[in-house]
C-alpha atoms as a PDB file:
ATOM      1  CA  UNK A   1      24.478  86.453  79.577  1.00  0.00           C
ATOM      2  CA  UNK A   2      23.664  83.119  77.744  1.00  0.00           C
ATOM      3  CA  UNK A   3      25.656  82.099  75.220  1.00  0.00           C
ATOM      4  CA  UNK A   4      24.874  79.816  71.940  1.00  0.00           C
ATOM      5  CA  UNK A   5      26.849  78.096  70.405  1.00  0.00           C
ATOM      6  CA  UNK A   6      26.854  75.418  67.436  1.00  0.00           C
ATOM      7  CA  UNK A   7      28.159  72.348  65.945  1.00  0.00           C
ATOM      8  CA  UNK A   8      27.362  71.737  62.749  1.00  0.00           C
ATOM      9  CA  UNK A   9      27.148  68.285  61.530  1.00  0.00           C
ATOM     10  CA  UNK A  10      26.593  66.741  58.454  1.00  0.00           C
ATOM     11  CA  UNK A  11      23.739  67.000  56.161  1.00  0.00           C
ATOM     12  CA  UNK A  12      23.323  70.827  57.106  1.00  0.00           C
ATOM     13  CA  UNK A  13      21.864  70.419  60.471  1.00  0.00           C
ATOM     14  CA  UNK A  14      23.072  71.701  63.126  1.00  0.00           C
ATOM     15  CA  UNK A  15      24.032  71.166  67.364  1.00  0.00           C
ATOM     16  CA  UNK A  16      23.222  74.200  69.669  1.00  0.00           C
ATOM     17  CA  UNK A  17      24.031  73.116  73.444  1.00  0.00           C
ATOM     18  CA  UNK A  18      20.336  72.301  73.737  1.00  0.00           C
ATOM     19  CA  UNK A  19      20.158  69.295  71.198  1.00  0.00           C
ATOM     20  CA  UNK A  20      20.011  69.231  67.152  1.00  0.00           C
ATOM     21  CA  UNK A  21      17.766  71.442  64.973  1.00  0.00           C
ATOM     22  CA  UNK A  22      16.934  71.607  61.720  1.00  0.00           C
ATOM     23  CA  UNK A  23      18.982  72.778  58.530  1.00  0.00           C
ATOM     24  CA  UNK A  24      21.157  74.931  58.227  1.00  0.00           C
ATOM     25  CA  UNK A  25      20.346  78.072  57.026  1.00  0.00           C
ATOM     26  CA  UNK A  26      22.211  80.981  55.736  1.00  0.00           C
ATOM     27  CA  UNK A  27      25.533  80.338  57.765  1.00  0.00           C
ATOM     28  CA  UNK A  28      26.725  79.018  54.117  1.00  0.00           C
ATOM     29  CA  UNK A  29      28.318  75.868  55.566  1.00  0.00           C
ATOM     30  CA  UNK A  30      25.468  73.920  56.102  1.00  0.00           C
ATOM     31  CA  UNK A  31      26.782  70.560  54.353  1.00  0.00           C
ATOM     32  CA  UNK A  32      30.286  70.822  54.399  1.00  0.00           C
ATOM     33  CA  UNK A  33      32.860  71.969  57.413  1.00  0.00           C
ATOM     34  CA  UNK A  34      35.590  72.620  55.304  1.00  0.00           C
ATOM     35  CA  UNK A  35      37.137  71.210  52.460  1.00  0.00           C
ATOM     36  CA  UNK A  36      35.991  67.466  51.417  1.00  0.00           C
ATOM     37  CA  UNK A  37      32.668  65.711  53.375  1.00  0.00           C
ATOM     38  CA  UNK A  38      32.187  66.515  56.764  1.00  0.00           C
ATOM     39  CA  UNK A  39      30.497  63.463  57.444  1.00  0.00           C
ATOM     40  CA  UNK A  40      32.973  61.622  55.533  1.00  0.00           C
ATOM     41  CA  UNK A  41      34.574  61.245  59.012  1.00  0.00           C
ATOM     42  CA  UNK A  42      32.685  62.944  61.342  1.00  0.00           C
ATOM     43  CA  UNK A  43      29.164  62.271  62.422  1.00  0.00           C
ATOM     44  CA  UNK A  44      26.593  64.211  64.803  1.00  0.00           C
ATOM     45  CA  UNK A  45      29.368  64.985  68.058  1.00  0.00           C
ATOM     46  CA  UNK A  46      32.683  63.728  66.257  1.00  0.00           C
ATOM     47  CA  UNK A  47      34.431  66.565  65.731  1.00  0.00           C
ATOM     48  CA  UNK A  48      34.010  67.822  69.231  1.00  0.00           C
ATOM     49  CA  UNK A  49      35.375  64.303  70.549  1.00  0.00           C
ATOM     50  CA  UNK A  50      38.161  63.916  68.216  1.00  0.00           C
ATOM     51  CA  UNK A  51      38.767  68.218  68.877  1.00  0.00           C
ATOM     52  CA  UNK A  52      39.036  66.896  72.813  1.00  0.00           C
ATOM     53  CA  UNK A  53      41.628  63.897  71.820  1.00  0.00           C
ATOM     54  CA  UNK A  54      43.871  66.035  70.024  1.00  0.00           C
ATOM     55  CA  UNK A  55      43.904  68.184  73.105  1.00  0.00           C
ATOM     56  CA  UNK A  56      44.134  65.535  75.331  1.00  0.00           C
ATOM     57  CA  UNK A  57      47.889  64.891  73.277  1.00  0.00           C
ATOM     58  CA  UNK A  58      49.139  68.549  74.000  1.00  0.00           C
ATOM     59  CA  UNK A  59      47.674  72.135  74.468  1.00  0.00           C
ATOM     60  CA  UNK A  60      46.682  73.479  70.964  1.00  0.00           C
ATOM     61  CA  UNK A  61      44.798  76.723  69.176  1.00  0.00           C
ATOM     62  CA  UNK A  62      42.239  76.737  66.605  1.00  0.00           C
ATOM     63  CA  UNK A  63      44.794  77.143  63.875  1.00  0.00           C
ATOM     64  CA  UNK A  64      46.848  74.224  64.803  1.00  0.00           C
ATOM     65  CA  UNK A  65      43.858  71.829  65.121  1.00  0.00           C
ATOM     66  CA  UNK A  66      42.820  72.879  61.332  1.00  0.00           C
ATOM     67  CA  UNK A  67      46.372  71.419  60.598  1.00  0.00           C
ATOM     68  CA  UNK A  68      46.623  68.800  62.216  1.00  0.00           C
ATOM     69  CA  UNK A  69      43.131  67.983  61.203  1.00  0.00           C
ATOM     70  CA  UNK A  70      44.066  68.210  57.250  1.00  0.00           C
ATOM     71  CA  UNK A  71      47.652  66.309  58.273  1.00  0.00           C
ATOM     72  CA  UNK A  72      45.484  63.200  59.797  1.00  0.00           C
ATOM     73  CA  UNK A  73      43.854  63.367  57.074  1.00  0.00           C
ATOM     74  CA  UNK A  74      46.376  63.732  54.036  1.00  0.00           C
ATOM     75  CA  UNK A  75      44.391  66.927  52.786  1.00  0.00           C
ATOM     76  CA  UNK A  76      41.008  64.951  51.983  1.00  0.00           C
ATOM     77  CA  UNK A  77      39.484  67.164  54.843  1.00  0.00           C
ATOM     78  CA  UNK A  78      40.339  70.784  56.493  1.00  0.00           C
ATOM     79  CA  UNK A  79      37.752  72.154  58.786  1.00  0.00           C
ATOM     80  CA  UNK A  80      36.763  75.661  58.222  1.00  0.00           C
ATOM     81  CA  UNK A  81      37.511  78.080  61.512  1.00  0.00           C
ATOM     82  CA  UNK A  82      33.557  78.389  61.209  1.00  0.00           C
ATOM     83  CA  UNK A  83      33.220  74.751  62.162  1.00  0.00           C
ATOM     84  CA  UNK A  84      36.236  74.944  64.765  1.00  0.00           C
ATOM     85  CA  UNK A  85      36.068  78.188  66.445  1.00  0.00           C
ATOM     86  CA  UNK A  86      32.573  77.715  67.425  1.00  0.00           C
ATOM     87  CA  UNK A  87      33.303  73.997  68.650  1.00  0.00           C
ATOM     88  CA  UNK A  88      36.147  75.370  71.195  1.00  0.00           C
ATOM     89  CA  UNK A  89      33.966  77.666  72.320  1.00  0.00           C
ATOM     90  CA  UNK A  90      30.872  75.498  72.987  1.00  0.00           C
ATOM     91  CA  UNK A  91      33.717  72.827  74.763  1.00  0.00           C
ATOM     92  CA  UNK A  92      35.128  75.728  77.021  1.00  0.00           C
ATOM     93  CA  UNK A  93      31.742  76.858  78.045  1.00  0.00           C
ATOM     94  CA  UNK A  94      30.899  72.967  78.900  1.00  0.00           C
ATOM     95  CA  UNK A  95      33.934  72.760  80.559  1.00  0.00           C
ATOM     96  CA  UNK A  96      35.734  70.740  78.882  1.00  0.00           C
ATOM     97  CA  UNK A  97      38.919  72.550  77.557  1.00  0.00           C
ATOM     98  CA  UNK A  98      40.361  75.776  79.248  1.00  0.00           C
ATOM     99  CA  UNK A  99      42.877  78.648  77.784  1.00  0.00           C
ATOM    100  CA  UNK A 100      46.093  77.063  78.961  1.00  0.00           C
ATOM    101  CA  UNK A 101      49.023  79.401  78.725  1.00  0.00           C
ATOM    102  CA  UNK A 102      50.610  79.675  74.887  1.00  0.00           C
ATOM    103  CA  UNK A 103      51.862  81.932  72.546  1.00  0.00           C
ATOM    104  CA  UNK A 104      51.036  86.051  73.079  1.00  0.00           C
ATOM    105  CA  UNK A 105      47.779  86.695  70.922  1.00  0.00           C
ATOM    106  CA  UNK A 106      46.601  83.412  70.728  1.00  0.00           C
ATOM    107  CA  UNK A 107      44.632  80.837  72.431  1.00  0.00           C
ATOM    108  CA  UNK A 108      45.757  77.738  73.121  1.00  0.00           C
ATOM    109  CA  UNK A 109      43.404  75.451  74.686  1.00  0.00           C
ATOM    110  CA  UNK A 110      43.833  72.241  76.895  1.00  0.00           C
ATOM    111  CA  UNK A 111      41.916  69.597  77.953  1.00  0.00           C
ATOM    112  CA  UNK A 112      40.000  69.704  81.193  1.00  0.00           C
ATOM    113  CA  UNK A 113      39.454  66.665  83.680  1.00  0.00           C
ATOM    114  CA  UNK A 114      35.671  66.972  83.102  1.00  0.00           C
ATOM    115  CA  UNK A 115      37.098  66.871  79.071  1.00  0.00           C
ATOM    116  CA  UNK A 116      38.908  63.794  80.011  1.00  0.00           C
ATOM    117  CA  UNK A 117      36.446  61.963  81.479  1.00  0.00           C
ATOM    118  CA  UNK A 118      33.970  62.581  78.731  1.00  0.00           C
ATOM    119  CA  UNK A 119      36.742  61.761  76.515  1.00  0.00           C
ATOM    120  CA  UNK A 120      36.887  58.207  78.140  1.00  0.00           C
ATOM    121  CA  UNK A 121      33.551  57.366  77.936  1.00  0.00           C
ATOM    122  CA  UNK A 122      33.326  57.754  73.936  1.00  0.00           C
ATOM    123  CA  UNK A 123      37.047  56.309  73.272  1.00  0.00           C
ATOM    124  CA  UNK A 124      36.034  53.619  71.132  1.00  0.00           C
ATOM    125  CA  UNK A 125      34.397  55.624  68.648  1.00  0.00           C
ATOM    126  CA  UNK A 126      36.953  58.617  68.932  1.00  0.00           C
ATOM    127  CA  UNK A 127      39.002  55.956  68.045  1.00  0.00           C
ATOM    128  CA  UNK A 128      37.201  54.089  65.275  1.00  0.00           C
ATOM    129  CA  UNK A 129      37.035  58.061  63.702  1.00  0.00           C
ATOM    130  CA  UNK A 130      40.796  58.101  64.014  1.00  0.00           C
ATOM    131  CA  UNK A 131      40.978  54.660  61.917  1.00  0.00           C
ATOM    132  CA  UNK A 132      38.533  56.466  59.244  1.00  0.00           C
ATOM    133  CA  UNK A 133      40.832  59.378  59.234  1.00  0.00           C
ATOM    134  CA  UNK A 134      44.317  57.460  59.201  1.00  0.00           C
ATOM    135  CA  UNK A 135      42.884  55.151  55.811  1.00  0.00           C
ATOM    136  CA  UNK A 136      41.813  58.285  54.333  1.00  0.00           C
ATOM    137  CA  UNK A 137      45.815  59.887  54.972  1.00  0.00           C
ATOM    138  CA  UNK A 138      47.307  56.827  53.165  1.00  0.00           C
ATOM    139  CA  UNK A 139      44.795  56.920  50.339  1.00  0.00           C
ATOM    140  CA  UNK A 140      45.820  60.537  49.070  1.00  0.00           C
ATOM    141  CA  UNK A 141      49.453  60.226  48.129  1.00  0.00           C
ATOM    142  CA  UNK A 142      52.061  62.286  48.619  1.00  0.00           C
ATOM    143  CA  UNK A 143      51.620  65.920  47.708  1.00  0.00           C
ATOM    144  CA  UNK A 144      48.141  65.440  47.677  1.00  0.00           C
ATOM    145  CA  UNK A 145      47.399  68.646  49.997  1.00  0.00           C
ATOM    146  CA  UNK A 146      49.852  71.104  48.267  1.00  0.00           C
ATOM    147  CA  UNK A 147      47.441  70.372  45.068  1.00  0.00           C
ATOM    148  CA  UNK A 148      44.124  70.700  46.653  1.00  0.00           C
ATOM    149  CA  UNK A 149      44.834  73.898  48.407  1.00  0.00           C
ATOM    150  CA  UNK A 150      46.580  75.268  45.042  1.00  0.00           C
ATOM    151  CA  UNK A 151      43.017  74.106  43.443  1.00  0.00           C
ATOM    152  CA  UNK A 152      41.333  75.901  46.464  1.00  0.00           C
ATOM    153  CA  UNK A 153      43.082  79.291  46.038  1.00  0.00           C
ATOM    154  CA  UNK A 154      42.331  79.166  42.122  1.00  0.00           C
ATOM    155  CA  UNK A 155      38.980  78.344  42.932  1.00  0.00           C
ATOM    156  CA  UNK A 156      38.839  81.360  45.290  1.00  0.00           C
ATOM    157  CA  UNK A 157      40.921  83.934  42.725  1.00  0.00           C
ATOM    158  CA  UNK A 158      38.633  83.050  40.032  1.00  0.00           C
ATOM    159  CA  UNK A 159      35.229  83.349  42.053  1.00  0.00           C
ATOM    160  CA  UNK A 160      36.425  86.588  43.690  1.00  0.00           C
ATOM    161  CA  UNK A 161      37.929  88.176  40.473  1.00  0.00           C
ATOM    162  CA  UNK A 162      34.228  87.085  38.612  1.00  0.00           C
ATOM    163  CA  UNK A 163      32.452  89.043  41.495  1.00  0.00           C
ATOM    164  CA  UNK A 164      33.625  92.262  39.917  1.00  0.00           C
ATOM    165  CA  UNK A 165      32.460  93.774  36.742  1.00  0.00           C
ATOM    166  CA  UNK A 166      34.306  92.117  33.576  1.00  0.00           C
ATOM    167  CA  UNK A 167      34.798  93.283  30.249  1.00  0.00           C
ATOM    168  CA  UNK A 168      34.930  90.418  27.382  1.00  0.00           C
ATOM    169  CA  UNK A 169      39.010  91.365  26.961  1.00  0.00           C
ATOM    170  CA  UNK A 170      39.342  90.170  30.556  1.00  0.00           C
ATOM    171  CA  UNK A 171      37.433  87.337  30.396  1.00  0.00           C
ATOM    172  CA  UNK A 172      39.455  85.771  27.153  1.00  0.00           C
ATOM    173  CA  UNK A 173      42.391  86.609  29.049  1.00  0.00           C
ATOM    174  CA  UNK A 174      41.210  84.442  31.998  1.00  0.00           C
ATOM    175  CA  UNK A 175      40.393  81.589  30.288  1.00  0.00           C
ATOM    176  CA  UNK A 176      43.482  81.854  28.596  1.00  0.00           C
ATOM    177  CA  UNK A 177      45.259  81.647  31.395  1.00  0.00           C
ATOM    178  CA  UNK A 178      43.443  78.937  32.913  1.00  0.00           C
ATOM    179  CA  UNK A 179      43.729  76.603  29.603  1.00  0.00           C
ATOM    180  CA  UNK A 180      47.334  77.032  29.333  1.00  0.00           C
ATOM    181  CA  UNK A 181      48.287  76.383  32.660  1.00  0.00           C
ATOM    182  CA  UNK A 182      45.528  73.178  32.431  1.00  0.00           C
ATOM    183  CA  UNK A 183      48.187  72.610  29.027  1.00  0.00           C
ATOM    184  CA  UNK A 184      51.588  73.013  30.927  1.00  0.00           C
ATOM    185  CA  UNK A 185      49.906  70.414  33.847  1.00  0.00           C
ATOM    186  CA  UNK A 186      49.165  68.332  30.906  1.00  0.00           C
ATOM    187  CA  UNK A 187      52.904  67.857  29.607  1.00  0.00           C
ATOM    188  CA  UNK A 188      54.654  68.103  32.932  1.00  0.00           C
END
């Protein structure tokens, strides 16, 4: 059975294992991977190279990459597991990374010699990516990821609750809430 896998790069187009296509279409990640611009640090292949490095430092699973990911980069970027899931899995199929032995329930994933070697051979701009990602971590300040993923999860209770039929009462209580909270920020 053949299987397809992408990575998705930035400006919505996106990587199957036989080259790069055209825009994305419905997968509803086409320009960004997660939060902040994917190709704020990652261009056409990045991810997958800088995916490899952080393997290449110690067996990992998806999860842990996301964090580590938004660590490197002091919150200004957090792949979605729709950009990272689908990366492992095109690298393991390569033969890059294998499942290494890890927690029960979860895959961890290490680095393969083949993943090495290709590693090797694009280390200067796996490292240059690095750089991008390291200026970006001292640029956000401290706290700077508790805040946007507070800002996220409002962002997500408001759109979900507004998917659902509301009456005018709930609405003023809403944006009630919203403005004083946006009030208590304001003399904190």
């Amino acid at each position: 059975m053949h299987r397809h896998f992408h990575d998705r790069g930035e400006r919505g187009f996106h990587r199957s294992r036989h080259g790069w296509g055209g825009r994305m279409g419905h997968h509803g990640e086409g320009r960004e991977g997660g939060r902040g611009r994917f190709g704020r640090f990652f261009g056409h292949g990045d991810l997958r190279m800088v995916i490899l490095a952080l393997l290449e430092e110690q067996a990992r699973h998806g999860y842990e990459l996301i964090k580590e990911l938004e660590e490197r980069t002091g919150g200004a970027y957090r792949p979605s597991p729709g950009v990272v899931y689908p990366t492992l899995a095109m690298l393991e199929d390569e033969g890059m990374i294998r499942q290494a032995q890890g927690e029960a329930g979860r895959k961890h994933f290490e680095i393969t010699p083949d993943g090495k070697a290709e590693l090797d051979r694009n280390r200067p701009g796996v490292d240059a990516v690095f750089a991008k990602m390291d200026d970006a971590s001292k640029s956000a300040g401290p706290g700077r990821p508790r805040i946007g993923r507070a800002m996220m999860n409002l962002g997500m209770a408001l759109k979900n609750r507004m998917g659902r039929p509301v009456s005018p009462e709930d609405l003023d209580r809403i944006v009630d809430m919203i403005d004083e909270t946006a009030a208590a920020i304001e003399r904190s």
